[in-house]
N, C-alpha and C. Protein backbone atom coordinates (compact mmCIF):
# COMPACT_ATOMS: atom_id res chain seq x y z
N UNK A 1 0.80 -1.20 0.00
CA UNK A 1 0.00 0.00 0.00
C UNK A 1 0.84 1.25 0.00
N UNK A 2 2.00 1.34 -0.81
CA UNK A 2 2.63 2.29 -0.57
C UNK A 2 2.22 4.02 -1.80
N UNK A 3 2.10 4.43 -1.19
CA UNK A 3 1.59 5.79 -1.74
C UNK A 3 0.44 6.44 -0.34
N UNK A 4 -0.15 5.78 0.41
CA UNK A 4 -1.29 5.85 1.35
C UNK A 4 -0.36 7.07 2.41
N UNK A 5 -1.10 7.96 2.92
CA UNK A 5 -1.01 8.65 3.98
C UNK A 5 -1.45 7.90 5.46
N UNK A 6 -0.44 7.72 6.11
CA UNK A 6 -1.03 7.45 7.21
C UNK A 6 -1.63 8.53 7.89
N UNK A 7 -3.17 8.12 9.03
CA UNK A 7 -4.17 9.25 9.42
C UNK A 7 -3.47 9.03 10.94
N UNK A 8 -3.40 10.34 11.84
CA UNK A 8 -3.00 10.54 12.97
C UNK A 8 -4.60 10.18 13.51
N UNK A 9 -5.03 9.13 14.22
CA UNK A 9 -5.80 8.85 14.80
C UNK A 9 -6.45 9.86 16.08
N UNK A 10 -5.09 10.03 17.29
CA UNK A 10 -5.25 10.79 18.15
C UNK A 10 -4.29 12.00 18.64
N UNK A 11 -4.24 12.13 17.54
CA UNK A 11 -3.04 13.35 17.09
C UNK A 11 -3.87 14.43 17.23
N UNK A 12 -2.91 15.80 16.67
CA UNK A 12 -3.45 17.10 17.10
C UNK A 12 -3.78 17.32 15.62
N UNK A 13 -5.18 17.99 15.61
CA UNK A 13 -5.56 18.43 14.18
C UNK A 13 -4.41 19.94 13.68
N UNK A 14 -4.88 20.25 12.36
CA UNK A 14 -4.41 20.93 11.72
C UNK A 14 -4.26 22.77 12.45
N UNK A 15 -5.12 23.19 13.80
CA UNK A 15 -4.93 23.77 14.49
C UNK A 15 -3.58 23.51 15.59
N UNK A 16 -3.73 22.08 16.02
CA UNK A 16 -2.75 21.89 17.22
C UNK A 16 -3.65 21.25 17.74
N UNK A 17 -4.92 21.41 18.15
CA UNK A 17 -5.72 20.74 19.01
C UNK A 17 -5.52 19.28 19.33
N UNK A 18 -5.76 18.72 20.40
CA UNK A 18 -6.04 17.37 20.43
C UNK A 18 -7.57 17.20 19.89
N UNK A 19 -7.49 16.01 19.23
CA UNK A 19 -8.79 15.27 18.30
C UNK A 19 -8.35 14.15 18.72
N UNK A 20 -9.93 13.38 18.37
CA UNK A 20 -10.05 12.06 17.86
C UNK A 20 -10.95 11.78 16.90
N UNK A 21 -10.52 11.05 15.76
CA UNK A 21 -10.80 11.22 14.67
C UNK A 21 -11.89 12.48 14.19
N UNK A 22 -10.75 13.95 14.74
CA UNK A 22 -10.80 14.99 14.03
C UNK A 22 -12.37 16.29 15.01
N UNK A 23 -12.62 15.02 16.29
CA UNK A 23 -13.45 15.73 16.94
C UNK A 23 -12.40 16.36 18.28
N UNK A 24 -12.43 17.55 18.90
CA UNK A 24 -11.74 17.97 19.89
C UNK A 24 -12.20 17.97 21.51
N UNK A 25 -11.15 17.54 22.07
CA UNK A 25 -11.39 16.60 23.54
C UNK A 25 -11.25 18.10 24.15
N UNK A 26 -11.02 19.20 23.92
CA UNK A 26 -11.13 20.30 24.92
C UNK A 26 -11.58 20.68 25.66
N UNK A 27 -13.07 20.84 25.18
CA UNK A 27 -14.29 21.39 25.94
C UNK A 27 -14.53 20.35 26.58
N UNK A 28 -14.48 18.78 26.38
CA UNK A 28 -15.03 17.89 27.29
C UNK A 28 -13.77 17.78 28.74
N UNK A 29 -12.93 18.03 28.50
CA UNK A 29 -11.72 17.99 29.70
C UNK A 29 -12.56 19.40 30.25
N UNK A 30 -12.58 20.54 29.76
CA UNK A 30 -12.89 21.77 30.61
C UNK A 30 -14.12 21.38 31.41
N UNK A 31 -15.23 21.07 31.08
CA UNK A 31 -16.39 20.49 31.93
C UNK A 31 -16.11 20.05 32.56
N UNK A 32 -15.31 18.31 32.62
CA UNK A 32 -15.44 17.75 33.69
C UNK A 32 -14.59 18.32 34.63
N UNK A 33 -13.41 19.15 34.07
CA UNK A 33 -12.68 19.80 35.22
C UNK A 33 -13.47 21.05 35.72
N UNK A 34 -14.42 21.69 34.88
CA UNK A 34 -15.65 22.38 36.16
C UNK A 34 -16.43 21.82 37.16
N UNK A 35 -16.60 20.52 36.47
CA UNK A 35 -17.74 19.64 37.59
C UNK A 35 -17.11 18.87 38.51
N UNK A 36 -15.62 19.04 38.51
CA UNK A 36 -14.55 18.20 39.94
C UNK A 36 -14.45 19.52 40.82
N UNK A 37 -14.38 21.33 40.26
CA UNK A 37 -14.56 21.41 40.69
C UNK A 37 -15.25 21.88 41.94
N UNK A 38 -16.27 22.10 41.16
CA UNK A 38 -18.07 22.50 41.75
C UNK A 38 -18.36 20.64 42.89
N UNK A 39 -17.71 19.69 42.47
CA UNK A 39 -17.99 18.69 43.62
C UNK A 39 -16.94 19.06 44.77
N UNK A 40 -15.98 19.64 44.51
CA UNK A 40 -14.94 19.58 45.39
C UNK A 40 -15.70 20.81 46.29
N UNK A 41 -15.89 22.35 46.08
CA UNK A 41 -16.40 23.53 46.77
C UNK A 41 -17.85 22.51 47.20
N UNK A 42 -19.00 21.71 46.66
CA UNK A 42 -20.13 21.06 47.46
C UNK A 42 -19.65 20.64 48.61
N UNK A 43 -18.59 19.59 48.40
CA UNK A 43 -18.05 18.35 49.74
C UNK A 43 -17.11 19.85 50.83
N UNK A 44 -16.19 20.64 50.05
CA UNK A 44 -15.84 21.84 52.03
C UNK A 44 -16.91 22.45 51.90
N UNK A 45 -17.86 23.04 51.34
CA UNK A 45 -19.51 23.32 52.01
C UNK A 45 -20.20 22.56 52.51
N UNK A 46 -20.25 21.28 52.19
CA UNK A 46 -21.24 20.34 53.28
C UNK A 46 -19.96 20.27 54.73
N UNK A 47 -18.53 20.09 54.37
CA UNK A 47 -17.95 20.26 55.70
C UNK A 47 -17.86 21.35 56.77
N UNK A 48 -17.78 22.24 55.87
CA UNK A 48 -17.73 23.71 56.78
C UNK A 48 -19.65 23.61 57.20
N UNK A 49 -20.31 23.53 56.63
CA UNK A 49 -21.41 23.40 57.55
C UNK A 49 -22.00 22.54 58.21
N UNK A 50 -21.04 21.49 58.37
CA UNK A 50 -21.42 19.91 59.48
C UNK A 50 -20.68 20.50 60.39
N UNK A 51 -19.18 21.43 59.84
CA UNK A 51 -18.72 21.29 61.17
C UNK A 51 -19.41 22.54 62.00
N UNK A 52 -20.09 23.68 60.98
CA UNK A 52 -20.64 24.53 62.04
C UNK A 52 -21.97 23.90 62.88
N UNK A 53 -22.59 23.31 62.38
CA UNK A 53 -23.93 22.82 62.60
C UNK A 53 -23.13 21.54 64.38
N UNK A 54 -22.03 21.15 63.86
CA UNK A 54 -21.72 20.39 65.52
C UNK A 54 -21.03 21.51 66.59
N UNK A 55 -20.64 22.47 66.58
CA UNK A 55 -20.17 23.73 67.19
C UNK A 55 -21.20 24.24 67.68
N UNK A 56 -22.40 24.45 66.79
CA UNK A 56 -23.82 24.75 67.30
C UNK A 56 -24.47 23.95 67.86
N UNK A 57 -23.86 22.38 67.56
CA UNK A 57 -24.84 21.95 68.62
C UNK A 57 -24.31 21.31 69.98
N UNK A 58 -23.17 21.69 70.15
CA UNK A 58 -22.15 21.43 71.26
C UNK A 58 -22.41 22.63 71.92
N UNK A 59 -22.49 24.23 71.38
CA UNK A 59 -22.84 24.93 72.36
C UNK A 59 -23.79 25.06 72.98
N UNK A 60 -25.04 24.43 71.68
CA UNK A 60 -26.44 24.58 72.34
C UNK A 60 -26.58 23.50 74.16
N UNK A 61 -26.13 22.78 73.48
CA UNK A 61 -26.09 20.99 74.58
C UNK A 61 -25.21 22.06 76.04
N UNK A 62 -24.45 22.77 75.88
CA UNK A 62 -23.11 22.88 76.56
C UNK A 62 -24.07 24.25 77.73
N UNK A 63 -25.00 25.56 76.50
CA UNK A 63 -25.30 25.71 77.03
C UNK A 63 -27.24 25.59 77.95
N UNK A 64 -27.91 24.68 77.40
CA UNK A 64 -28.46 23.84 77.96
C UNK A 64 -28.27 22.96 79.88
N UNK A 65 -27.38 22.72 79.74
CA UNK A 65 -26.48 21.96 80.58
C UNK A 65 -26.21 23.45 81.51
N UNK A 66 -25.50 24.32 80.93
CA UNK A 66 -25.50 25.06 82.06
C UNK A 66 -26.59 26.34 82.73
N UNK A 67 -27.94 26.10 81.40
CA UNK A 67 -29.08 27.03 82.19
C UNK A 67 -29.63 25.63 83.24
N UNK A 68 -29.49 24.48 82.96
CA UNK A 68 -29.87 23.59 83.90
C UNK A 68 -29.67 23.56 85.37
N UNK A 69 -27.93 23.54 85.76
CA UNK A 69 -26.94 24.00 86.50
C UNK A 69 -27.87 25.10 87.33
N UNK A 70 -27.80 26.24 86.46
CA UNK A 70 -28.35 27.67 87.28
C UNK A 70 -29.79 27.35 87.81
N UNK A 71 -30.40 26.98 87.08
CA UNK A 71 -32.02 26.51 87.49
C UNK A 71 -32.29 25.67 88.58
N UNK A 72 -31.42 24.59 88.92
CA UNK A 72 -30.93 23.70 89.90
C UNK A 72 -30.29 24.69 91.21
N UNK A 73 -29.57 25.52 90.44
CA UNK A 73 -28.53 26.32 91.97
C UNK A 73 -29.91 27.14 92.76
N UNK A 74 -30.43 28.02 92.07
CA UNK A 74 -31.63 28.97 91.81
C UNK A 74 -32.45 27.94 92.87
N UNK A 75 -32.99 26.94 92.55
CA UNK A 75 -34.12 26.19 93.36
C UNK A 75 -33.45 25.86 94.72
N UNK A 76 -31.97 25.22 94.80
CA UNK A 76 -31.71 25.04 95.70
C UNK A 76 -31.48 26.29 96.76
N UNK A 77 -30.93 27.25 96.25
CA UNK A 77 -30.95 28.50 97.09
C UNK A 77 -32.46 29.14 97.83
N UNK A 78 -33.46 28.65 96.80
CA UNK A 78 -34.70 29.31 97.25
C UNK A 78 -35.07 28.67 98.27
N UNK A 79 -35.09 27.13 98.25
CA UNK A 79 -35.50 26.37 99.07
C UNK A 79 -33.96 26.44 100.93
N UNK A 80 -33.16 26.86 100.53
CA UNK A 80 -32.34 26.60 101.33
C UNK A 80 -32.60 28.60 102.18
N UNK A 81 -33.10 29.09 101.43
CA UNK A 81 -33.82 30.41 102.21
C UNK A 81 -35.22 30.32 102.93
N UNK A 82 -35.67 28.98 102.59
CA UNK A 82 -36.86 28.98 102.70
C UNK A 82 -36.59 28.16 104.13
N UNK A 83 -35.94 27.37 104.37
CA UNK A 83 -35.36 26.72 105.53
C UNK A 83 -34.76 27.38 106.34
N UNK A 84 -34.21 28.80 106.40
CA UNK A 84 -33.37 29.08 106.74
C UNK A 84 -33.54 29.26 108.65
N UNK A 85 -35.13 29.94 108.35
CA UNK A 85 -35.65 30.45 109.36
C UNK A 85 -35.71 28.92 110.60
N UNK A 86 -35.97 28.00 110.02
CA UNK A 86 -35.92 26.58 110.78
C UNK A 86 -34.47 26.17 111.21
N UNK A 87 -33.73 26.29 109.96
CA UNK A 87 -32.43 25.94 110.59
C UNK A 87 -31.47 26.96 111.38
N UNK A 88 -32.24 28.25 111.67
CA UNK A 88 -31.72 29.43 112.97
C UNK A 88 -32.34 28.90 114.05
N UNK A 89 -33.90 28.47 114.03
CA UNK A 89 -34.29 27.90 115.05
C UNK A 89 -33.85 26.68 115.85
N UNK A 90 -33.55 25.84 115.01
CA UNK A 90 -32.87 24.49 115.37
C UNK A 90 -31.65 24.47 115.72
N UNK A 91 -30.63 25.41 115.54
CA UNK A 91 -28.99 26.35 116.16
C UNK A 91 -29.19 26.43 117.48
N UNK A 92 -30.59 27.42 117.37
CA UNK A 92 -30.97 27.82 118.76
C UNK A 92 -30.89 27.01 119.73
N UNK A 93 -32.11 26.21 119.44
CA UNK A 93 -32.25 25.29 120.13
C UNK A 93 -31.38 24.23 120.50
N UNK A 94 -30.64 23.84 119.55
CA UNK A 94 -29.46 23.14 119.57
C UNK A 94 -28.37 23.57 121.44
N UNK A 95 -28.02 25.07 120.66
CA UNK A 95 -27.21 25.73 121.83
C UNK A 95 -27.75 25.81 123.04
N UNK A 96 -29.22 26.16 123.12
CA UNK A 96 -30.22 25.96 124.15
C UNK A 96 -29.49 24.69 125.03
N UNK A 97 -29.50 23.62 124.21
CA UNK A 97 -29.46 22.15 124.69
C UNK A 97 -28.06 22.39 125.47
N UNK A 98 -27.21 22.87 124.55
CA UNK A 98 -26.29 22.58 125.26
C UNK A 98 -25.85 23.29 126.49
N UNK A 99 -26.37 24.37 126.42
CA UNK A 99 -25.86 25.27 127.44
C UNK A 99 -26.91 24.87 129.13
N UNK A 100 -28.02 24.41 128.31
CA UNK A 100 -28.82 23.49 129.86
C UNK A 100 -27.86 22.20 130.49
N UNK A 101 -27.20 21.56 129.46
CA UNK A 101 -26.66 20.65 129.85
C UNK A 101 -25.86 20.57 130.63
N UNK A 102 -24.84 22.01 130.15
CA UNK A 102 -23.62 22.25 131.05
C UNK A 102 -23.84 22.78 132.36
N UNK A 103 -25.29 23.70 132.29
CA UNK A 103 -25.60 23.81 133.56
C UNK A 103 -26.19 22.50 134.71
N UNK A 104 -26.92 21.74 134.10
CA UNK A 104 -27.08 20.82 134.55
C UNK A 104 -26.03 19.54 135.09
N UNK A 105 -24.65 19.70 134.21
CA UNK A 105 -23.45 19.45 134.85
C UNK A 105 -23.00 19.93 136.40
N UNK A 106 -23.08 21.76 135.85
CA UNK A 106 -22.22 22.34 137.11
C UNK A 106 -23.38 22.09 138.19
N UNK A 107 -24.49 22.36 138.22
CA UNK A 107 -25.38 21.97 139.07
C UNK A 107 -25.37 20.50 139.85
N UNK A 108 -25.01 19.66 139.04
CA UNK A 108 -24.62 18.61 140.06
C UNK A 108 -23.79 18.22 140.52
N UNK A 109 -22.57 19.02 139.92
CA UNK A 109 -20.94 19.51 140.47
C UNK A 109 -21.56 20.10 142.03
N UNK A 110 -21.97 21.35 141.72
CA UNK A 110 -22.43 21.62 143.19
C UNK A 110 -23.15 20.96 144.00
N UNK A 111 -23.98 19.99 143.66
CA UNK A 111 -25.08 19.68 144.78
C UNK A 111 -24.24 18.04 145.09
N UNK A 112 -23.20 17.60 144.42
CA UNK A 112 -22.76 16.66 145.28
C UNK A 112 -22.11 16.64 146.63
N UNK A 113 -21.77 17.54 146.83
CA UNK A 113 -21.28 17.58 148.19
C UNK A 113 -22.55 17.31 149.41
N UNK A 114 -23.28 18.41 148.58
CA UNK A 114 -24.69 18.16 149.56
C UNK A 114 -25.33 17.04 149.96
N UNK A 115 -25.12 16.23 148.59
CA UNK A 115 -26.06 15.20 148.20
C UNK A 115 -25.42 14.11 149.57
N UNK A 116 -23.27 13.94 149.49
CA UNK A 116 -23.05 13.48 150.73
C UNK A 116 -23.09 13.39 151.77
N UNK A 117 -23.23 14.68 152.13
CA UNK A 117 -23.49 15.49 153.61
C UNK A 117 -25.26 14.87 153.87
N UNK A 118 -26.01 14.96 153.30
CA UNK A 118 -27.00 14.72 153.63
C UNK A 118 -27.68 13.11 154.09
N UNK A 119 -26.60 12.54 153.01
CA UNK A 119 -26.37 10.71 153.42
C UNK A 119 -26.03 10.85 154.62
N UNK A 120 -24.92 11.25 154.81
CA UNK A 120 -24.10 10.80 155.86
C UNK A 120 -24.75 11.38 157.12
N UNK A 121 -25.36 12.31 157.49
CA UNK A 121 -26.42 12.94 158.23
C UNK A 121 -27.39 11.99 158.88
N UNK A 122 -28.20 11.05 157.47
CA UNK A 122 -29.23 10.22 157.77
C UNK A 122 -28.36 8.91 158.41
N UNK A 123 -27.58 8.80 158.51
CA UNK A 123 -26.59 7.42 158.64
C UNK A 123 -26.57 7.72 160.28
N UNK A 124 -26.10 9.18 160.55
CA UNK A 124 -25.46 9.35 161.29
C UNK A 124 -26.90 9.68 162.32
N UNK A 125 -28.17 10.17 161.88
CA UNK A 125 -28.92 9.25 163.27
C UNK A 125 -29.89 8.29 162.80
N UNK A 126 -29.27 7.39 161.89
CA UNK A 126 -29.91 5.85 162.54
C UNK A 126 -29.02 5.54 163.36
N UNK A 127 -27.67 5.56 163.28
CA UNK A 127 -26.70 5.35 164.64
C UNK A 127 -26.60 6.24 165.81
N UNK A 128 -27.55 6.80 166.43
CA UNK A 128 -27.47 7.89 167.51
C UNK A 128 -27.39 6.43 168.52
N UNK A 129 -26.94 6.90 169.72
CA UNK A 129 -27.00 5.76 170.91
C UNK A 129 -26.34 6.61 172.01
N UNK A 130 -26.57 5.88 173.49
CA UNK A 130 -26.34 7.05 174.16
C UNK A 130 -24.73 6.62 174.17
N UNK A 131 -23.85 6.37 173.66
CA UNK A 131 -22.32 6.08 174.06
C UNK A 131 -21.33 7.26 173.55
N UNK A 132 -22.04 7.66 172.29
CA UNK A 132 -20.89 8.67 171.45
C UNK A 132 -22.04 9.62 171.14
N UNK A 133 -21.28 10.67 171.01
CA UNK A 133 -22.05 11.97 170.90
C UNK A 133 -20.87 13.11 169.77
N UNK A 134 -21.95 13.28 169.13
CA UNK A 134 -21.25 14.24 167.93
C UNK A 134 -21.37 15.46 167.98
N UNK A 135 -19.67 16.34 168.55
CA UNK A 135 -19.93 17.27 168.71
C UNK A 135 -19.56 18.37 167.89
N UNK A 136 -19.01 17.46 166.22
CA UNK A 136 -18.99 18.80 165.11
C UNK A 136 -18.55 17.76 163.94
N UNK A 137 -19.27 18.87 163.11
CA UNK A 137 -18.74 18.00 161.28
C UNK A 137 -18.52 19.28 160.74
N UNK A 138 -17.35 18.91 159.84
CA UNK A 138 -16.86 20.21 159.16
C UNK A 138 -16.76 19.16 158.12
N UNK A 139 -17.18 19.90 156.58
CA UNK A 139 -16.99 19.38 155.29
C UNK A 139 -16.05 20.02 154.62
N UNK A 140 -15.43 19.46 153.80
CA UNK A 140 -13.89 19.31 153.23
C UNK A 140 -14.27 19.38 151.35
N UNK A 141 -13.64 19.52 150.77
CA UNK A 141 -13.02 19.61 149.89
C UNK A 141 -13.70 18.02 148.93
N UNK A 142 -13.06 17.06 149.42
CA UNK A 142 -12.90 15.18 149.35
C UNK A 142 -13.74 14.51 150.38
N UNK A 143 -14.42 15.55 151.64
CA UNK A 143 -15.05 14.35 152.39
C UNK A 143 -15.44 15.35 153.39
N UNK A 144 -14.87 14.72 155.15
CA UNK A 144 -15.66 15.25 155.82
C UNK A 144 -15.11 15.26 157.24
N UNK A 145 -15.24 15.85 158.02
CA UNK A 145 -14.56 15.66 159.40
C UNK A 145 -15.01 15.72 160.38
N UNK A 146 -15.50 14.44 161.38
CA UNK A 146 -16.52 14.13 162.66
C UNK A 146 -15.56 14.50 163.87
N UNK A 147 -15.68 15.09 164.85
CA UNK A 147 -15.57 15.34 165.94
C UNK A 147 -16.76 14.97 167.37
N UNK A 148 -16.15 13.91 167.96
CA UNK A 148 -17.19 13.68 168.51
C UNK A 148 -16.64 13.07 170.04
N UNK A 149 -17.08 13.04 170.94
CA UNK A 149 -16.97 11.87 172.37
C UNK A 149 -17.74 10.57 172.79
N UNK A 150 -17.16 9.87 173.05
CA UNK A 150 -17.80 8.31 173.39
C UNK A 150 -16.97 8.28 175.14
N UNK A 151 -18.15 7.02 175.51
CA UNK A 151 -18.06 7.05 176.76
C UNK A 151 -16.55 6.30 177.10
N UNK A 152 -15.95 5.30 176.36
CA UNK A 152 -15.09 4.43 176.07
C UNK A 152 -14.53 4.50 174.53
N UNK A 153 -13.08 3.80 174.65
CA UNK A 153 -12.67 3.69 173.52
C UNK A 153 -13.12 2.57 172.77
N UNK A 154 -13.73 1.47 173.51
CA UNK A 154 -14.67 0.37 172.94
C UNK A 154 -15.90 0.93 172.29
N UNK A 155 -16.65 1.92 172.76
CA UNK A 155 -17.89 2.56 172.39
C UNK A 155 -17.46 2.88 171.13
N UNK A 156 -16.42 3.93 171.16
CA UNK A 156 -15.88 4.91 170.00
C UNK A 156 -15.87 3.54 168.74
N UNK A 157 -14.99 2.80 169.10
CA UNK A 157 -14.52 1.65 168.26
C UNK A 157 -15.73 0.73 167.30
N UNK A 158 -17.09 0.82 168.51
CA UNK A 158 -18.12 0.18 167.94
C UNK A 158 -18.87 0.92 166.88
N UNK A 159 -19.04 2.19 167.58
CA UNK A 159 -20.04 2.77 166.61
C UNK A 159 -18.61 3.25 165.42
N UNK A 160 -17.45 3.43 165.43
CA UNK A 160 -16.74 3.14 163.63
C UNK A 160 -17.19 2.48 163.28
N UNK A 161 -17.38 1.14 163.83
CA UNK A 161 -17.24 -0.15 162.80
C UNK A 161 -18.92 -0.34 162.76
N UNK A 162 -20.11 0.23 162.78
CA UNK A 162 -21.04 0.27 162.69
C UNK A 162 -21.57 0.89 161.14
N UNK A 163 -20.48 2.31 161.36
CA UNK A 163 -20.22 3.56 160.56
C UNK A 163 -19.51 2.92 159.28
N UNK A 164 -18.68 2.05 159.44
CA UNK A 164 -18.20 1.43 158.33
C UNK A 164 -19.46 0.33 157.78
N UNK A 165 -20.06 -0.59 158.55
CA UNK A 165 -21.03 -1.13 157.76
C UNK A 165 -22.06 -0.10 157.02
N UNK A 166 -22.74 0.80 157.25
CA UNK A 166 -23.45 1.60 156.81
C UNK A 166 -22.99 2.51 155.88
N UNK A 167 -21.47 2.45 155.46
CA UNK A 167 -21.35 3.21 154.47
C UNK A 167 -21.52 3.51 153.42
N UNK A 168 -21.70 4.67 152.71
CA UNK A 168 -23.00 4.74 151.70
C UNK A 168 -21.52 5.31 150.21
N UNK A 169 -21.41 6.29 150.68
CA UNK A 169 -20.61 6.94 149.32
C UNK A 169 -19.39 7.64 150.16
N UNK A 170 -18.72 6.83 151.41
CA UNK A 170 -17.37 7.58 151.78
C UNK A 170 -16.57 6.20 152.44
N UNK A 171 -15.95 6.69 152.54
CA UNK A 171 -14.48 5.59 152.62
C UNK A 171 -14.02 6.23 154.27
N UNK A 172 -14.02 5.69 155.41
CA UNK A 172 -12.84 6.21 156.76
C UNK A 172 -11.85 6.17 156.98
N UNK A 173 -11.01 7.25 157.00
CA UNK A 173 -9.80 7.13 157.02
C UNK A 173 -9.12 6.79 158.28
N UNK A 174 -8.82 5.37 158.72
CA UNK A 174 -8.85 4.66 159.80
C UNK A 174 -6.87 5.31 160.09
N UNK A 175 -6.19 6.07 159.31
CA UNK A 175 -5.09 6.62 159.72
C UNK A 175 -5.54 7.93 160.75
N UNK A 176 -6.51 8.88 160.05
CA UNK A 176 -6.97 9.89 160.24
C UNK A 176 -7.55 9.82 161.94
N UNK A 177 -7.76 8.11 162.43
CA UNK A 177 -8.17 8.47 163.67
C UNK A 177 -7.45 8.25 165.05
N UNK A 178 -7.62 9.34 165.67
CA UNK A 178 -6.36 10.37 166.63
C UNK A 178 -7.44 11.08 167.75
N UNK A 179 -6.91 10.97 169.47
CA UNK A 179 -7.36 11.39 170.20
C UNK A 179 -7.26 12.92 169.80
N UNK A 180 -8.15 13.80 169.91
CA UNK A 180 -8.48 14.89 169.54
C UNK A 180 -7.34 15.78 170.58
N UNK A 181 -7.31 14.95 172.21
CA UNK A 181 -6.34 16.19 172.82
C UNK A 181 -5.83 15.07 174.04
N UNK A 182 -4.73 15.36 174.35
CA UNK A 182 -3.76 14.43 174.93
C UNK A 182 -4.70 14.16 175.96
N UNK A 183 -5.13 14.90 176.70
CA UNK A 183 -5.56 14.91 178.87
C UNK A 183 -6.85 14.42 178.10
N UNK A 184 -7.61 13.29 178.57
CA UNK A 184 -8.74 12.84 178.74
C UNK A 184 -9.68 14.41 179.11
N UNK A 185 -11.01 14.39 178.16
CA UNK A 185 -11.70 15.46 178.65
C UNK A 185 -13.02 14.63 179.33
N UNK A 186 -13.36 14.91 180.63
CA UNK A 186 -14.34 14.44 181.42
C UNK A 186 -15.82 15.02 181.17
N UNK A 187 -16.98 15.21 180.41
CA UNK A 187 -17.75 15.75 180.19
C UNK A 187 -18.70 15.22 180.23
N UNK A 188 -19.64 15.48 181.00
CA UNK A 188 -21.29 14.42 180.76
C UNK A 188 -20.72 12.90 180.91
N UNK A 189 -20.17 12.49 181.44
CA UNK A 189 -20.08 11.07 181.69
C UNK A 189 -19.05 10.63 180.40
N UNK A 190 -18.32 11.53 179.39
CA UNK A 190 -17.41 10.96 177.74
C UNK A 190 -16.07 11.37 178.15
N UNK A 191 -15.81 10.83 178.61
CA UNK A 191 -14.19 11.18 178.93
C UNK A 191 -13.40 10.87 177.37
N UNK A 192 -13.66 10.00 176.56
CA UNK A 192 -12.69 9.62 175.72
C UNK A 192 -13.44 10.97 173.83
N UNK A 193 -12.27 11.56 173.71
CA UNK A 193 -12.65 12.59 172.70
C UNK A 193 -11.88 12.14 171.75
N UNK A 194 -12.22 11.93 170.44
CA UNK A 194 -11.69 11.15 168.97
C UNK A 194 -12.51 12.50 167.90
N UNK A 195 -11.44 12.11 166.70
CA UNK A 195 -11.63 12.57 165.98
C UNK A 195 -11.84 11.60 164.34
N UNK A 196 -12.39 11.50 163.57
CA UNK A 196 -12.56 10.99 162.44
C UNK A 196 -12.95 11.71 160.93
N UNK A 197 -12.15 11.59 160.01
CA UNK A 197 -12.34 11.73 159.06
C UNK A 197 -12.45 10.71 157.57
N UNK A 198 -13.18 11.20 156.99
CA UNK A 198 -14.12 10.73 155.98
C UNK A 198 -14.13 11.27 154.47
N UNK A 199 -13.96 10.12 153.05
CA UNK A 199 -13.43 10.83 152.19
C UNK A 199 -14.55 9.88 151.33
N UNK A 200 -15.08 10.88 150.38
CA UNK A 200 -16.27 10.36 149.62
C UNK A 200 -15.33 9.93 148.31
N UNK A 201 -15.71 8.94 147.84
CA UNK A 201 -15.54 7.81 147.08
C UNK A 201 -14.97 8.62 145.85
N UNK A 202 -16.25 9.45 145.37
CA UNK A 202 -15.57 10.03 143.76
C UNK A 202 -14.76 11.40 143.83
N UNK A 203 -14.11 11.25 145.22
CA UNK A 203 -13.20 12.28 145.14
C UNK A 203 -11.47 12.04 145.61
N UNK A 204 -12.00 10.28 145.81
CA UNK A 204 -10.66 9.73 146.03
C UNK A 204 -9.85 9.61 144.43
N UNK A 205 -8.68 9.90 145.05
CA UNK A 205 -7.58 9.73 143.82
C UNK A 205 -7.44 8.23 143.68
N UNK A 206 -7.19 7.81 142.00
CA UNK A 206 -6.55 6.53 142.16
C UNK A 206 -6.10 5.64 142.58
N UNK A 207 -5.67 4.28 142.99
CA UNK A 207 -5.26 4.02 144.00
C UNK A 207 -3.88 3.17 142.88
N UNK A 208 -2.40 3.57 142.78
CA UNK A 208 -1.55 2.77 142.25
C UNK A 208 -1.37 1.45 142.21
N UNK A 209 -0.50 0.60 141.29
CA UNK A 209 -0.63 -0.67 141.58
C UNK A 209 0.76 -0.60 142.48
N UNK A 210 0.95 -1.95 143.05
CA UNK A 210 1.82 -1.81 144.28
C UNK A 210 3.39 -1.67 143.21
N UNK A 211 4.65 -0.90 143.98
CA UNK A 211 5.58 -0.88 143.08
C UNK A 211 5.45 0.35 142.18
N UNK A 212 4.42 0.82 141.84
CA UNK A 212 4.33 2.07 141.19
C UNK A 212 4.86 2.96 141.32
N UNK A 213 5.28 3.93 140.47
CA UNK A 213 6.05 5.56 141.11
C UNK A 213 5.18 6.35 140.00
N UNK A 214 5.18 7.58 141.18
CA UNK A 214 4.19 8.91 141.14
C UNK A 214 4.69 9.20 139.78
């Protein structure tokens, strides 16, 4: 076949253009490269407005959440004003309590002494008899101090140990007992004069174990 022109199939026509068989691919490249990129500006517009649309709805949620917060603080404050007047009263009363209490402490701080003295009083005449005769009590601090005469030192001796069975809330301090004065005093028929003292129970100190140091 020699004489034949070979035809440029997908060659550039007689302009330059690219052809195929003599039609030009130009305008079809320019389109689709408008429509990549009109899809490309659709897809960052659907992004830029997903991502505003979650910004909006993170603030909405965010602030939601915190008119909730305030609405919650708001009720609790109203209600915690609304109490308030109860819970001044109930302070009150509270302190009330306590301050009766403490008086009711010191009050029986004070009246124990009494409370002994008055035992020991009733003790002291269910044991009246004519042998010993009581001629003074002085109260102490811890207890108590009998001054008294018996006809004998046997008398004296009995009604202690009488005084010791009947003891109610004091302890005798069997060191503590000592002729009151050297010369026998002769009086009403009591020559023998003693003295005794007496120490109520919850005012005794500890008692160490043996071997102990202070």
């Amino acid at each position: 076949m020699a004489g034949r022109i070979p035809i440029n199939v997908f060659g550039a026509g007689p302009d330059g253009r690219a052809g195929l068989g003599g039609f030009n691919l130009l305008p079809y490249r320019e389109r689709l490269a408008r429509a990549l990129r009109r899809r490309r500006a659709v897809q960052c517009g659907m992004a830029i407005l997903l991502g505003v649309f979650g910004v909006g709805l993170w603030t909405g949620v965010a602030t939601l959440s915190r008119w909730r917060a305030d609405a919650e603080r708001a009720s609790v404050e109203a209600r915690l004003r609304q109490l308030q007047p109860q819970v001044g009263a109930a302070t009150r009363a509270a302190n009330a309590a306590v301050v009766i209490a403490q008086r009711e402490v010191q009050a029986a701080e004070l009246a124990e002494p009494y409370r002994h003295v008055a035992g020991l009083l009733a003790t002291l005449a269910q044991m009246r008899d004519g042998t010993v005769r009581l001629d003074a009590l002085r109260t102490t601090a811890t207890g108590a101090v009998l001054d008294a005469r018996a006809t004998s030192y046997r008398a004296a001796a009995r009604w202690l140990s009488a005084m010791a069975r009947e003891q109610r809330d004091w302890r005798i301090d069997i060191e503590a007992l000592k002729p009151a004065s050297e010369a026998p005093v002769a009086a009403a028929g009591m020559p023998f004069r003693f003295s005794v003292q007496l120490r109520w129970h919850d005012a005794m100190p500890p008692r160490q174990p043996p071997g102990g140091s202070a």
